[in-house]
C-alpha atoms as a PDB file:
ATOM      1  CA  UNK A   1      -7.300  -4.463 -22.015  1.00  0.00           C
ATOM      2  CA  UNK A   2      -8.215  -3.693 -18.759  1.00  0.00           C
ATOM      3  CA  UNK A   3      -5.231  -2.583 -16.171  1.00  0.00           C
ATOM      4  CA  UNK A   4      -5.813  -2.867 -12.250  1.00  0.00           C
ATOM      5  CA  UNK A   5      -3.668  -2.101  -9.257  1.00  0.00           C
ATOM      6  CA  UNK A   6      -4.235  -4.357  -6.524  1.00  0.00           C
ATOM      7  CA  UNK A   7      -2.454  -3.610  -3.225  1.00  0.00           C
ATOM      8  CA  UNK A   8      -2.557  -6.530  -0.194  1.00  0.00           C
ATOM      9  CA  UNK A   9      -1.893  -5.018   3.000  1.00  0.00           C
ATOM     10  CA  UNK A  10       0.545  -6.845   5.468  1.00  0.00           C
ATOM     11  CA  UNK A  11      -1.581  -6.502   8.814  1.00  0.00           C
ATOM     12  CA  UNK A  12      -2.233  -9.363  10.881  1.00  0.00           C
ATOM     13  CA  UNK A  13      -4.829 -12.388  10.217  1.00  0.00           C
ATOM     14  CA  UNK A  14      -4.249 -11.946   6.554  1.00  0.00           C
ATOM     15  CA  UNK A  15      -4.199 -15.212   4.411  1.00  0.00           C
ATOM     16  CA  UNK A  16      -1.791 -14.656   1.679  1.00  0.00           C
ATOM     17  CA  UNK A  17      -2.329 -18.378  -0.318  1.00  0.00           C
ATOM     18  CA  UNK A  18      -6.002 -17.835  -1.824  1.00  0.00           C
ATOM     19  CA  UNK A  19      -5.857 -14.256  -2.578  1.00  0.00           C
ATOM     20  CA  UNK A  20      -2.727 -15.100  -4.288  1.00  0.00           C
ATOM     21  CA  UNK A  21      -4.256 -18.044  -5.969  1.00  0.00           C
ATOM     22  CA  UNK A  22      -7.225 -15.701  -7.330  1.00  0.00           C
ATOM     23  CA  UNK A  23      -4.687 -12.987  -8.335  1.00  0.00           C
ATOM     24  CA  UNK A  24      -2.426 -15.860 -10.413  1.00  0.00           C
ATOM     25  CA  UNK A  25      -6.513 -16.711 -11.881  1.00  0.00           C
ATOM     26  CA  UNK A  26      -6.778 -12.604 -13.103  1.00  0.00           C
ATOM     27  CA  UNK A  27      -3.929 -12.906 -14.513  1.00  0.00           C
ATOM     28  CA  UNK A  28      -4.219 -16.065 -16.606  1.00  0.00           C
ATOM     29  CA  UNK A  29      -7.424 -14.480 -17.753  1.00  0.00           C
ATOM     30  CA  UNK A  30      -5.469 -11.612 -19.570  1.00  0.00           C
ATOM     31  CA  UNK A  31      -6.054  -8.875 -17.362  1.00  0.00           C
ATOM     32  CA  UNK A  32      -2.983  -6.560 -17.013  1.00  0.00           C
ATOM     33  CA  UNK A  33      -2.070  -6.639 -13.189  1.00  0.00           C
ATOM     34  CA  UNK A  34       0.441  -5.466 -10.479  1.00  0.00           C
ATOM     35  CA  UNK A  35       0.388  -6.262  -6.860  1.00  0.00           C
ATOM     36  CA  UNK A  36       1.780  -3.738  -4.165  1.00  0.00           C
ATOM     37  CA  UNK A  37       2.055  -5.469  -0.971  1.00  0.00           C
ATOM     38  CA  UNK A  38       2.749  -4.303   2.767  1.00  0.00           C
ATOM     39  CA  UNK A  39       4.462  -6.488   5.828  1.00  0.00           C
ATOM     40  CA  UNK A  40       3.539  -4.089   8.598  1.00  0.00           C
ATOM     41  CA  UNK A  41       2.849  -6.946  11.328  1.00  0.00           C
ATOM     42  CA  UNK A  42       5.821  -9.814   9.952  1.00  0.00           C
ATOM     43  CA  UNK A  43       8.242  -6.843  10.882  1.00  0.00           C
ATOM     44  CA  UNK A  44       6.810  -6.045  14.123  1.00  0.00           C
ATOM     45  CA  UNK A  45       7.607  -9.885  14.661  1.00  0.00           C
ATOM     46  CA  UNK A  46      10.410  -9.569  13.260  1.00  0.00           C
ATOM     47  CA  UNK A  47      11.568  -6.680  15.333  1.00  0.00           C
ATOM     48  CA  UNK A  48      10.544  -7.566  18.061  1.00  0.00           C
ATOM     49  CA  UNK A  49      12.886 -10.602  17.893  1.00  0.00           C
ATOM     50  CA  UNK A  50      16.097  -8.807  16.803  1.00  0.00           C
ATOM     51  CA  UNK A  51      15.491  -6.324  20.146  1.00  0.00           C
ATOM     52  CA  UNK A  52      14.344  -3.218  18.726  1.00  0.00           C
ATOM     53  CA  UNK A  53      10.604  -3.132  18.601  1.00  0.00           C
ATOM     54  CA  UNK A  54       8.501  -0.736  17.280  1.00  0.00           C
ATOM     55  CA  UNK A  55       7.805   2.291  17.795  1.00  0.00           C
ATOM     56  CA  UNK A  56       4.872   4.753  15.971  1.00  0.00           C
ATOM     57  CA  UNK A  57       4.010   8.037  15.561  1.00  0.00           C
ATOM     58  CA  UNK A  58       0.787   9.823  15.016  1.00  0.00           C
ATOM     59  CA  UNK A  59       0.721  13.341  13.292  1.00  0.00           C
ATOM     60  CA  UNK A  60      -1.663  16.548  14.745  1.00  0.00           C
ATOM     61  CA  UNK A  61      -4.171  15.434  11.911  1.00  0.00           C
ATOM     62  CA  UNK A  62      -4.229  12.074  13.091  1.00  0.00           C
ATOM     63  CA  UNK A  63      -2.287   9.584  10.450  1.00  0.00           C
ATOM     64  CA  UNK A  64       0.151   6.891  12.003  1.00  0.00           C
ATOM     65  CA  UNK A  65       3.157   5.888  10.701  1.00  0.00           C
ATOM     66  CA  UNK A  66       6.183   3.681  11.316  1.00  0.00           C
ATOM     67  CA  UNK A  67       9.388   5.403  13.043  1.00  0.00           C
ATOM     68  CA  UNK A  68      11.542   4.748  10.481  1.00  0.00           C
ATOM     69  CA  UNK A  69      15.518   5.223  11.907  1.00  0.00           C
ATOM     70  CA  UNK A  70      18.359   3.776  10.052  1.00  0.00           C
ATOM     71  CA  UNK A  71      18.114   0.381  12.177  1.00  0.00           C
ATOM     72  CA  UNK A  72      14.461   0.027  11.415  1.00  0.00           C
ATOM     73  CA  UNK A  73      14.916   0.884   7.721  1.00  0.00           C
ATOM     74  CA  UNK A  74      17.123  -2.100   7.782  1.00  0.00           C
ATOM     75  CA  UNK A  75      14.818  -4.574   9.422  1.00  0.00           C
ATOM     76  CA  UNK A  76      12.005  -3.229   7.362  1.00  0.00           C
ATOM     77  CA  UNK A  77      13.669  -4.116   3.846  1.00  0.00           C
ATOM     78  CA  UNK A  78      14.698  -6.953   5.013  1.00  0.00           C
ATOM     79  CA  UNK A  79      11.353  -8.183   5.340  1.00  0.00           C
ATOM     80  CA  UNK A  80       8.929  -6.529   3.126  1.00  0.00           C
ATOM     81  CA  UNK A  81      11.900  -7.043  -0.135  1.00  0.00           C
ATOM     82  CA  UNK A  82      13.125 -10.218   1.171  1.00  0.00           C
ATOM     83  CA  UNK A  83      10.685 -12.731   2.776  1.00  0.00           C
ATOM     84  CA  UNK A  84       7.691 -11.188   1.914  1.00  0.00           C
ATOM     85  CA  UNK A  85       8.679 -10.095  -1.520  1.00  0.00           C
ATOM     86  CA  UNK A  86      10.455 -13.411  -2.505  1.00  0.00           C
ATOM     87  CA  UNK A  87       7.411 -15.723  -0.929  1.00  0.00           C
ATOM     88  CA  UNK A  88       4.551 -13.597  -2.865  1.00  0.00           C
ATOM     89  CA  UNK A  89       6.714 -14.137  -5.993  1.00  0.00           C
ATOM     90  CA  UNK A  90       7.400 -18.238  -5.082  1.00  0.00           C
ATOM     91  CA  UNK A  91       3.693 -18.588  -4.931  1.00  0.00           C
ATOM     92  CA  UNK A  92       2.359 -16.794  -7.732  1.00  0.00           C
ATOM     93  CA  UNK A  93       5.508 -18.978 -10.191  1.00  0.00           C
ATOM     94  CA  UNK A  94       4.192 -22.274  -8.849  1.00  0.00           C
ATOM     95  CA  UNK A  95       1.143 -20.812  -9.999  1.00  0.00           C
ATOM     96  CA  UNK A  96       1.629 -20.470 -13.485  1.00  0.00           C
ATOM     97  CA  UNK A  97       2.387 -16.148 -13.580  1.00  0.00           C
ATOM     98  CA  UNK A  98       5.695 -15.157 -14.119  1.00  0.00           C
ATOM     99  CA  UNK A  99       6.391 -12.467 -10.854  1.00  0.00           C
ATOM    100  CA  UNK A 100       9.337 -10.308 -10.574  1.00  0.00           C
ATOM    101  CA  UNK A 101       9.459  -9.008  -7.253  1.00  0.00           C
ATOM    102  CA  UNK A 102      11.161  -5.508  -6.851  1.00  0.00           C
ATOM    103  CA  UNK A 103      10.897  -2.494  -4.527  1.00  0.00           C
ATOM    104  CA  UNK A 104      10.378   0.832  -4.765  1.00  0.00           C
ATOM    105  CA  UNK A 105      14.073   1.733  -4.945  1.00  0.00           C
ATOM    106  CA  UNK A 106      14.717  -1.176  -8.040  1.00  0.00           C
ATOM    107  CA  UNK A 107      14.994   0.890 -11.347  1.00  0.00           C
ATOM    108  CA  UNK A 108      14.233   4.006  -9.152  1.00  0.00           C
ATOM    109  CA  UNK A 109      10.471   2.849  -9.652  1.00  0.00           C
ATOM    110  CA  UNK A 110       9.162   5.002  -7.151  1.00  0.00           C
ATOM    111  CA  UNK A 111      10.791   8.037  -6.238  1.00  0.00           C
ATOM    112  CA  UNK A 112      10.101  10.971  -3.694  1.00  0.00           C
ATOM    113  CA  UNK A 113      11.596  12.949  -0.793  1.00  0.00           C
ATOM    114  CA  UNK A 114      11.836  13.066   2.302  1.00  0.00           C
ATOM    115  CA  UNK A 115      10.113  14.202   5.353  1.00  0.00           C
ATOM    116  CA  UNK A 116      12.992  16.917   6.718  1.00  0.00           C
ATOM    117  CA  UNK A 117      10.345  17.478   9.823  1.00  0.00           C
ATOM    118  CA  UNK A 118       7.748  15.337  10.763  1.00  0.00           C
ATOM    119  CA  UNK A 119       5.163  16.720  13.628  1.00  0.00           C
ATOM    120  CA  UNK A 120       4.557  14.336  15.906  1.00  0.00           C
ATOM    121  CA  UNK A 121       2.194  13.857  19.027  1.00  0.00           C
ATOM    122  CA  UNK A 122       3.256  11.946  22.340  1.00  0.00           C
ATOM    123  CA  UNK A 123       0.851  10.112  24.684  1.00  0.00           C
ATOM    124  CA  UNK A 124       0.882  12.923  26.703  1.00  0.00           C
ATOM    125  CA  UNK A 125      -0.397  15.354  23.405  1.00  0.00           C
ATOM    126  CA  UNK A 126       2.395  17.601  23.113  1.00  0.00           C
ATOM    127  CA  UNK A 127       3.698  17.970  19.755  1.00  0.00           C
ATOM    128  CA  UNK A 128       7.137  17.464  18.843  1.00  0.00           C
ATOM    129  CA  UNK A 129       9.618  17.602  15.632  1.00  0.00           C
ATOM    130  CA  UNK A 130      11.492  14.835  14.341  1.00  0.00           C
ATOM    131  CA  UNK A 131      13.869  15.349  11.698  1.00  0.00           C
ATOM    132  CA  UNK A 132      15.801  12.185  11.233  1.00  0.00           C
ATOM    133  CA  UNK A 133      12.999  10.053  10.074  1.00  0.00           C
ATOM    134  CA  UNK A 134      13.604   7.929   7.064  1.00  0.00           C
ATOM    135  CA  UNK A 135      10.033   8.434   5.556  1.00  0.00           C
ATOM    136  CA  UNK A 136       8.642  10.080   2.845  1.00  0.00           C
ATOM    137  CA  UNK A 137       6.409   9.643   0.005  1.00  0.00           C
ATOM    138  CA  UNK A 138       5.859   8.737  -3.676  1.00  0.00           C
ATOM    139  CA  UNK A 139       5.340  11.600  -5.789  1.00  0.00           C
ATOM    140  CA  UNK A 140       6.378   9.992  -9.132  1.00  0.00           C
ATOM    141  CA  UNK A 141       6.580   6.339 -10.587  1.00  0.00           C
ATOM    142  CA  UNK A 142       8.304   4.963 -13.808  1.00  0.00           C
ATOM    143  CA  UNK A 143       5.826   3.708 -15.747  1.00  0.00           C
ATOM    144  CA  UNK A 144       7.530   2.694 -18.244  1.00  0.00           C
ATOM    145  CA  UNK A 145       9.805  -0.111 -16.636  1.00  0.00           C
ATOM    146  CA  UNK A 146       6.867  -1.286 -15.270  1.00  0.00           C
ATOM    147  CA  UNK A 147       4.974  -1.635 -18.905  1.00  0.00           C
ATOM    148  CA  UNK A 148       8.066  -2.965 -20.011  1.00  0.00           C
ATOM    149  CA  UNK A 149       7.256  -5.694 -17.858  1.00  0.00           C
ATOM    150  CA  UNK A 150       3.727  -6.095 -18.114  1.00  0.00           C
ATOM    151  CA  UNK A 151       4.427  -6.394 -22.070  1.00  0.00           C
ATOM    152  CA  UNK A 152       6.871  -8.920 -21.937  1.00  0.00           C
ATOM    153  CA  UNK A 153       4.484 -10.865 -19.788  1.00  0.00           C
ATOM    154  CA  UNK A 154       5.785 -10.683 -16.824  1.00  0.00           C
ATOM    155  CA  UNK A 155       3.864  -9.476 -13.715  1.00  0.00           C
ATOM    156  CA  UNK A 156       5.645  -6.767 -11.392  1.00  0.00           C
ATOM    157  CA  UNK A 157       5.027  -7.373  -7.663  1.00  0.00           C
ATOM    158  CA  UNK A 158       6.019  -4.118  -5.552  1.00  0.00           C
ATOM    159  CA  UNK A 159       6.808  -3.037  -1.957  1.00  0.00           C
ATOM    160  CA  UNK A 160       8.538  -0.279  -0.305  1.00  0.00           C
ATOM    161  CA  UNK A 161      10.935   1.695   0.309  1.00  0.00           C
ATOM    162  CA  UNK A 162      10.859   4.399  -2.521  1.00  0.00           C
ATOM    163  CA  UNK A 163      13.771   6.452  -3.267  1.00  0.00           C
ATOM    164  CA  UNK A 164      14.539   9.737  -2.283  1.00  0.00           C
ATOM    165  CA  UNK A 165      17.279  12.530  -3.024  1.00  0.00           C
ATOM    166  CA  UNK A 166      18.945  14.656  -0.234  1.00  0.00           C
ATOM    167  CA  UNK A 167      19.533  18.313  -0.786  1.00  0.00           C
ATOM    168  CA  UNK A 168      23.375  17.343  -1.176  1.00  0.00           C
ATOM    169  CA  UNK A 169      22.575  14.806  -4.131  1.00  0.00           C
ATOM    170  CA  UNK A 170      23.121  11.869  -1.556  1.00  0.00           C
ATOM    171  CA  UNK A 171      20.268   9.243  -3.103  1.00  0.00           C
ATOM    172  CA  UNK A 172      18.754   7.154   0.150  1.00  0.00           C
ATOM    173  CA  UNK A 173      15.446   4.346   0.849  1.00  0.00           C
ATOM    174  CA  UNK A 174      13.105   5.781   2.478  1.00  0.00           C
ATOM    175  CA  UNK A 175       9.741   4.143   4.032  1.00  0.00           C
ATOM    176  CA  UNK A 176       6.452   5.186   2.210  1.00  0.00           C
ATOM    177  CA  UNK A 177       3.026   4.468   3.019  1.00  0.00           C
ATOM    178  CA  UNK A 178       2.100   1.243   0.344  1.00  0.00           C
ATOM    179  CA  UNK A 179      -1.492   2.625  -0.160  1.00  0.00           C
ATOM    180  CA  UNK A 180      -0.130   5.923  -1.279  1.00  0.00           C
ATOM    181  CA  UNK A 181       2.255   4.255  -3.375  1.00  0.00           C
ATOM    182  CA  UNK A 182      -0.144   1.805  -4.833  1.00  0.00           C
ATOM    183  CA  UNK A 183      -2.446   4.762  -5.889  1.00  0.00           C
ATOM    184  CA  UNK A 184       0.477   6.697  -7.410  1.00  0.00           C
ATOM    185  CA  UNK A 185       0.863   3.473  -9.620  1.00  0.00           C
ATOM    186  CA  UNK A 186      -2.637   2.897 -10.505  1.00  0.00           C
ATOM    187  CA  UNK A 187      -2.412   6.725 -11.554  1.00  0.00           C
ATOM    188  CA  UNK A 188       0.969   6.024 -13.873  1.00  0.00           C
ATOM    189  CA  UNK A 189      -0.208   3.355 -15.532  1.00  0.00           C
ATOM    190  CA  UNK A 190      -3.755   4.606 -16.348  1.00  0.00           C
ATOM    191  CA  UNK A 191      -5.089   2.091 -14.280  1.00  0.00           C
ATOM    192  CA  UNK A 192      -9.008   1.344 -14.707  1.00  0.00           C
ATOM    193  CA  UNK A 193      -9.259  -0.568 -11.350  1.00  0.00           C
ATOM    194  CA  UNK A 194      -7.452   0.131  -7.938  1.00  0.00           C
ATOM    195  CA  UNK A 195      -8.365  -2.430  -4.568  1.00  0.00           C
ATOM    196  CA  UNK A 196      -6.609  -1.468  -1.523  1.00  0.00           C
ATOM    197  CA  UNK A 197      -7.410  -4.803   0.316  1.00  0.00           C
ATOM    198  CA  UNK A 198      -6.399  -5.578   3.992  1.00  0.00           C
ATOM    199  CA  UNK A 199      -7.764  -6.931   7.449  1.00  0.00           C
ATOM    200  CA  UNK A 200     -10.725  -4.793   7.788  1.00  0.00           C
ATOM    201  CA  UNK A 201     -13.992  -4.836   5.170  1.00  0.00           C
ATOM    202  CA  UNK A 202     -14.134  -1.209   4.324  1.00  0.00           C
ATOM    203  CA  UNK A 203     -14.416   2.346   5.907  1.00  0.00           C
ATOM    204  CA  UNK A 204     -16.553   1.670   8.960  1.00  0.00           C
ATOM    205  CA  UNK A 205     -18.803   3.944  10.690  1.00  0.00           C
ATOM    206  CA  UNK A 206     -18.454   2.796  13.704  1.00  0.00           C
ATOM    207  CA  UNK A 207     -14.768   1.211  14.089  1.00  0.00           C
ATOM    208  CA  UNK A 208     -15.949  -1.454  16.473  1.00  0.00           C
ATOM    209  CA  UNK A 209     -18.788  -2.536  14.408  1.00  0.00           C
ATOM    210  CA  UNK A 210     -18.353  -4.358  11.163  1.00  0.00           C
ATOM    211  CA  UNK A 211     -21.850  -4.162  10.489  1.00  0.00           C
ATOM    212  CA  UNK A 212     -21.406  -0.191   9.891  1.00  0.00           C
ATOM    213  CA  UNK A 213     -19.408  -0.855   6.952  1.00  0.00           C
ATOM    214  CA  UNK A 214     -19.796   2.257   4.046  1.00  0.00           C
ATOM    215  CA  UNK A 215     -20.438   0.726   1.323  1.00  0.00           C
ATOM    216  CA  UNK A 216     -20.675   3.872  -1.298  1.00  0.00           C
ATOM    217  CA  UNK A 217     -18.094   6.886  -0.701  1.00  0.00           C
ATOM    218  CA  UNK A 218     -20.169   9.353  -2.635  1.00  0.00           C
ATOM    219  CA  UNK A 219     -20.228  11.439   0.527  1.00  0.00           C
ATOM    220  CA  UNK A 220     -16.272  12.392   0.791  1.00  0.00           C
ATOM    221  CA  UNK A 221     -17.273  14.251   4.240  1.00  0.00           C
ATOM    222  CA  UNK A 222     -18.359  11.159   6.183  1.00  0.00           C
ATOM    223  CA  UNK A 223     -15.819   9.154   4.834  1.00  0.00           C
ATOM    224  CA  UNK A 224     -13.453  11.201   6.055  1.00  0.00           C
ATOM    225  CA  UNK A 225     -14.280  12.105   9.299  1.00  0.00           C
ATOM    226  CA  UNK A 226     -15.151   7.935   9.820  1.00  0.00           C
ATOM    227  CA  UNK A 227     -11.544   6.957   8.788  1.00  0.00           C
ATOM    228  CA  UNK A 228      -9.310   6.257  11.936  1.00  0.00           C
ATOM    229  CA  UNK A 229      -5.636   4.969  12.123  1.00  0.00           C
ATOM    230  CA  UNK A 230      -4.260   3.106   9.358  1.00  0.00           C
ATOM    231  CA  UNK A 231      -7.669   3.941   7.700  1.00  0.00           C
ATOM    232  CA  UNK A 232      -7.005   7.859   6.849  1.00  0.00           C
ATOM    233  CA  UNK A 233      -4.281   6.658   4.321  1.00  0.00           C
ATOM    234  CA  UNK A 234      -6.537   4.240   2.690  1.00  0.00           C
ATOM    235  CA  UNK A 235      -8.764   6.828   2.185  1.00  0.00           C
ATOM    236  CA  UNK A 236      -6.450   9.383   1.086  1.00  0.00           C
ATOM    237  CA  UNK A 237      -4.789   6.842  -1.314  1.00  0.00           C
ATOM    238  CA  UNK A 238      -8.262   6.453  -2.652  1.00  0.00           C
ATOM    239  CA  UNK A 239      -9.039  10.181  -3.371  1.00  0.00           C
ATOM    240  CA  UNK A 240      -5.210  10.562  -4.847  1.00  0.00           C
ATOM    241  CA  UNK A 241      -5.697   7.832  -7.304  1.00  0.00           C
ATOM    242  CA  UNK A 242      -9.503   9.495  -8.302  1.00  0.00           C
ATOM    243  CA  UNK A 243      -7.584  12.697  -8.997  1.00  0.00           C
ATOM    244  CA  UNK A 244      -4.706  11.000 -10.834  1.00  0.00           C
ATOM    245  CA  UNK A 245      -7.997   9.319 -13.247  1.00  0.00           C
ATOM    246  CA  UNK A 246      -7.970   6.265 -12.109  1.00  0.00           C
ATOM    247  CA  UNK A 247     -11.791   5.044 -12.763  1.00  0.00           C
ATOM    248  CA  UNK A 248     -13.053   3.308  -9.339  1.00  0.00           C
ATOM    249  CA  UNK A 249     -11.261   1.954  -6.047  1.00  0.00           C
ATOM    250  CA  UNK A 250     -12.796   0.037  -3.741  1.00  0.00           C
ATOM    251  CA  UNK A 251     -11.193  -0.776   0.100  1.00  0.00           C
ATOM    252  CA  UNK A 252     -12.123  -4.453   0.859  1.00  0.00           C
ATOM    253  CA  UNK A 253     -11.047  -7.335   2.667  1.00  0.00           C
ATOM    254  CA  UNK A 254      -8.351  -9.412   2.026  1.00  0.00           C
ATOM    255  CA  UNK A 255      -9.645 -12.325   3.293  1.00  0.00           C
ATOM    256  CA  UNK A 256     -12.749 -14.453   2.923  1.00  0.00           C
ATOM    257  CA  UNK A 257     -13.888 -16.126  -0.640  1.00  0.00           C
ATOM    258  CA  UNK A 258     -12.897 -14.759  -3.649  1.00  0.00           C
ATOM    259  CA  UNK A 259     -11.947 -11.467  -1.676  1.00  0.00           C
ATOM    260  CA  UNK A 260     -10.720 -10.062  -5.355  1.00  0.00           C
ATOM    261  CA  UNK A 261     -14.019 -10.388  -7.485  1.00  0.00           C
ATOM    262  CA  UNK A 262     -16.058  -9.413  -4.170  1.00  0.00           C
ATOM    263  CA  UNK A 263     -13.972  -5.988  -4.303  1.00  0.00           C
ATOM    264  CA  UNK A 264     -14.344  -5.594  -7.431  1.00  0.00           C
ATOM    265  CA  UNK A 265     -18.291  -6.682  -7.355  1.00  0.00           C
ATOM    266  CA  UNK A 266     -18.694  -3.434  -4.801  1.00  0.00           C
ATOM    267  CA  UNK A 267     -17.976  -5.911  -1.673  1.00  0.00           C
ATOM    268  CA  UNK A 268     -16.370  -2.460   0.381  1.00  0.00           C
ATOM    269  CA  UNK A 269     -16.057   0.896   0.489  1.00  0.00           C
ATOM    270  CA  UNK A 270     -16.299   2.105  -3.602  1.00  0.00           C
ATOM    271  CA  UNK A 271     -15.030   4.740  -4.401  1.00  0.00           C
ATOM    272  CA  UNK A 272     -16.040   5.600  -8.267  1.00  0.00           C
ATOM    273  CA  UNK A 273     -17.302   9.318  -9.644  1.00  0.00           C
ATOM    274  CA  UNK A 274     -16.597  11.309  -6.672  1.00  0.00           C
ATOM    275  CA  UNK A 275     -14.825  14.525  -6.698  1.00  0.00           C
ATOM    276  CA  UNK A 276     -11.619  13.951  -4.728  1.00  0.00           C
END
């Protein structure tokens, strides 16, 4: 039976409903499925209303993440594990599949550390350390709660924060990139299939023109040095779930008809026999 990861990114001008509709469809058909999903622009919103918007950081090498203090951390659970989490899982029951929406930190399902100094670069360019950032990543997943799910029937619908372990035993959320985590998943479970799918069609050649999209990642190189922003973790997600043996990934689109079978027809950036 065929196993695939799909992860729907939480950026702006995504429409949730007809992915979600075609996801409840895979499902129905007897594919074994689990949906990782982001909220990245309802908490800016969100933030931005309760007074403390956000702020971001971008490492030397380039990657951009969300500064993730104790106050944040807060805002961000409550919105990717509460109203994102619990309107994915409405949707997909009035659809006919039978969701459980969890985090990362439910069951311990992902677990990791975190970052004790993070390098980060101010508008200026000078480098500085932050070491009270609530951020990390995934660097193991229990796979077996989550095929205890998937062979009771039940469909596991995921989002962050993972859950890290202090030096002093202390257990705490932390916020993980949802790409990352969505390849470390694909990897546990053996996945055949992983589609990172968000705003944007693929790894573009040109950022500013959609037309430049690469459509076969065969040449790691060029992927690489094309990926900007948000895009270096997609890649990197990609190449971690290769290495892990999961058979293909494709970054897509979200968005448009049948966004799902168009992934998995090659509509993206494919990422399948390349050494990671």
């Amino acid at each position: 039976m065929t196993t695939i990861v799909i992860k729907i990114g939480g950026g702006e001008g995504i429409e949730l409903a007809p992915i979600l509709d075609e996801f409840a469809a895979l499902v129905r058909s007897g594919v074994r499925a689990v949906l990782v999903h982001g909220g990245s622009h309802e908490t800016n919103v969100i933030s931005e209303r309760l007074g403390c918007p956000p702020t971001f950081i971008k490492s030397p090498s380039g990657h951009e993440s969300r500064r993730t203090d104790r106050q944040t951390l807060e805002i961000f659970e409550m919105v990717y594990c509460g109203k994102v989490n619990k309107s994915i899982v409405e949707h997909l029951q009035s659809a006919g599949v039978n969701a459980v929406g969890l985090s990362g930190i439910d069951g311990g399902i992902w677990a990791g550390s975190r970052k004790g100094a993070i390098r980060a670069v101010d508008e200026e360019g000078r480098t500085t350390i932050i070491r009270d950032d609530l951020s990390g990543r995934v660097e193991s997943v229990d796979a077996s709660l989550l095929e205890l799910l998937l062979d009771s029937g039940r469909v596991p619908v995921l989002t962050p924060p993972a859950l890290a372990t202090e030096p002093d035993g202390t257990r705490v959320a932390i916020n993980v990139d949802a790409d990352r985590a969505a390849a470390a998943t694909a990897a546990a479970l053996g996945a055949d299939e992983l589609l990172l799918l968000s705003n944007v069609p693929g790894v573009l050649a040109d950022p500013s023109d959609p037309a430049s999209l690469i459509t076969n990642a065969s040449d790691l190189d060029a992927v690489r040095k094309a990926a900007g922003g948000r895009m270096k973790n997609k890649v990197l997600a990609a190449e971690e779930a290769l290495v892990g043996g999961v058979g293909r990934v494709v970054i897509g689109s979200a968005n448009g008809d049948q966004a799902i079978s168009a992934a998995r027809n090659g509509a993206g950036t494919v990422f399948e026999g390349v050494s990671a």
